[in-house]
C-alpha atoms as a PDB file:
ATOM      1  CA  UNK A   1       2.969 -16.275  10.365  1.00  0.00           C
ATOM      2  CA  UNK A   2       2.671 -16.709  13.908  1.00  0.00           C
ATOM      3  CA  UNK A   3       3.208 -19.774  16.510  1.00  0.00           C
ATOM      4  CA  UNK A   4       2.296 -19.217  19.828  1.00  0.00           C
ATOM      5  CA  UNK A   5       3.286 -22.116  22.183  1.00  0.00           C
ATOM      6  CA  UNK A   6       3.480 -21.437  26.175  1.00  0.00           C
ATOM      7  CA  UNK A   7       6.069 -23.911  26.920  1.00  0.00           C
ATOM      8  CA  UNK A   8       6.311 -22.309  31.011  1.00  0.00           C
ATOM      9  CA  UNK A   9       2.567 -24.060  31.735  1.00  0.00           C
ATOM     10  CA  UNK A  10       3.086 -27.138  30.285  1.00  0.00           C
ATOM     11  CA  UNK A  11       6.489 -27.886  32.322  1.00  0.00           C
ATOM     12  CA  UNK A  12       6.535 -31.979  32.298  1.00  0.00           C
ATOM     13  CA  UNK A  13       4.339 -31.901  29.424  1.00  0.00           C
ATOM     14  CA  UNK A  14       6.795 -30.070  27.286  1.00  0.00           C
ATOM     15  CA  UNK A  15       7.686 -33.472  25.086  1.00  0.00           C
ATOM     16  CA  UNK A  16       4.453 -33.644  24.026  1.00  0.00           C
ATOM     17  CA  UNK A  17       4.470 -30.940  21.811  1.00  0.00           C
ATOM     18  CA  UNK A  18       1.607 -29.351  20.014  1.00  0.00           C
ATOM     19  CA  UNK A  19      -0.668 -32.038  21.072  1.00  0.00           C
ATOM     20  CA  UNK A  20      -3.563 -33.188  18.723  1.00  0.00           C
ATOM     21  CA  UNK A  21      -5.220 -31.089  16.407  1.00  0.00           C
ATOM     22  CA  UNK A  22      -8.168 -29.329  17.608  1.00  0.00           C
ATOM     23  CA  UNK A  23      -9.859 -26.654  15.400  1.00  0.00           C
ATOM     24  CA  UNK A  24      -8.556 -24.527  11.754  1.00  0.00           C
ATOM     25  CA  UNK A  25     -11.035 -21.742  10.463  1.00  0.00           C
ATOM     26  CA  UNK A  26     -10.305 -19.360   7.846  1.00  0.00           C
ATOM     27  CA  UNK A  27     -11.369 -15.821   8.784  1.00  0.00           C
ATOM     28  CA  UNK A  28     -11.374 -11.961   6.799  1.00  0.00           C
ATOM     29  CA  UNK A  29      -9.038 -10.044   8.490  1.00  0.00           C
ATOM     30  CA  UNK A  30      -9.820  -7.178   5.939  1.00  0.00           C
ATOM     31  CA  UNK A  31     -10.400  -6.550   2.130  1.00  0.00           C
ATOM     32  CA  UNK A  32      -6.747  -7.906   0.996  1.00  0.00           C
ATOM     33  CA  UNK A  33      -6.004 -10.170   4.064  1.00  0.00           C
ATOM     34  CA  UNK A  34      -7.223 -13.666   4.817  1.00  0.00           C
ATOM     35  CA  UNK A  35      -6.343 -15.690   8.184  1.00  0.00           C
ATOM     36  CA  UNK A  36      -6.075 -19.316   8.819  1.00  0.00           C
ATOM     37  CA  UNK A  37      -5.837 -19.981  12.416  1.00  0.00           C
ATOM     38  CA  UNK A  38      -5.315 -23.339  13.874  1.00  0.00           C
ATOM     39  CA  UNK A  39      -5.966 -24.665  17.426  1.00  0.00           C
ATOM     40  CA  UNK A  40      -4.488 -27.347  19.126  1.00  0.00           C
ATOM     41  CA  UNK A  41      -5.310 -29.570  22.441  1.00  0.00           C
ATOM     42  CA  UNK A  42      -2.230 -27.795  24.210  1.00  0.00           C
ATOM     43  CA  UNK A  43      -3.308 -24.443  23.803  1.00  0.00           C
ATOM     44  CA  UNK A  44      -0.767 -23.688  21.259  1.00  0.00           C
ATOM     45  CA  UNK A  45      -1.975 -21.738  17.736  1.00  0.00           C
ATOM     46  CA  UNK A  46      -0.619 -21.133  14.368  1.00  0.00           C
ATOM     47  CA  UNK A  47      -1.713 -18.394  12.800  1.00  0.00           C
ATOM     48  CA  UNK A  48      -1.077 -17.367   9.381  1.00  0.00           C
ATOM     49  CA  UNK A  49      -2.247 -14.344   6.786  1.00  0.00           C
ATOM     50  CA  UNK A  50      -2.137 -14.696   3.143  1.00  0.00           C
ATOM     51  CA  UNK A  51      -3.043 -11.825   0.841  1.00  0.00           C
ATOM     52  CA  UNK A  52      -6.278 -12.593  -0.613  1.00  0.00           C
ATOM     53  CA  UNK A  53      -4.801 -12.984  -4.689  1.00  0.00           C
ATOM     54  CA  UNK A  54      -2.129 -15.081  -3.071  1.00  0.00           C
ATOM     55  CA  UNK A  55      -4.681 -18.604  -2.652  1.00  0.00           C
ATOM     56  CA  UNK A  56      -7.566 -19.890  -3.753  1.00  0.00           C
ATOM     57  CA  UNK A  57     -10.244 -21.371  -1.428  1.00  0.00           C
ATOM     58  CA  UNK A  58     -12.763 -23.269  -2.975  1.00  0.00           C
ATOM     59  CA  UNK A  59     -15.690 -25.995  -1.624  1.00  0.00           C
ATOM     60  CA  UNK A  60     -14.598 -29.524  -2.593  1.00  0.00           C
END
């Protein structure tokens, strides 16, 4: 998992926090790995890799 979050532009802003939630998309890193990265208004991202036997997506 990864959070990146570039507190040094925001200065003032920092209380806001992440900010509102802007965009998620789960990508195929390779064979075994799948991504889910998600966007927010601030410019911060969460990133995260699960292997692929480790969750289930499925069209609901």
């Amino acid at each position: 998992m990864k959070i990146d979050f570039e507190t040094e532009e925001l200065q003032g802003d920092y209380q806001r926090g992440f900010d509102d939630f802007g965009y998620q998309e789960f990508l195929e890193v390779d064979e075994n790995t799948i991504s889910h990265e998600i966007l927010f208004a601030s410019g911060a991202q969460v990133l995260i890799h699960f292997q692929r036997h480790s969750i289930r997506i499925s069209q609901i």
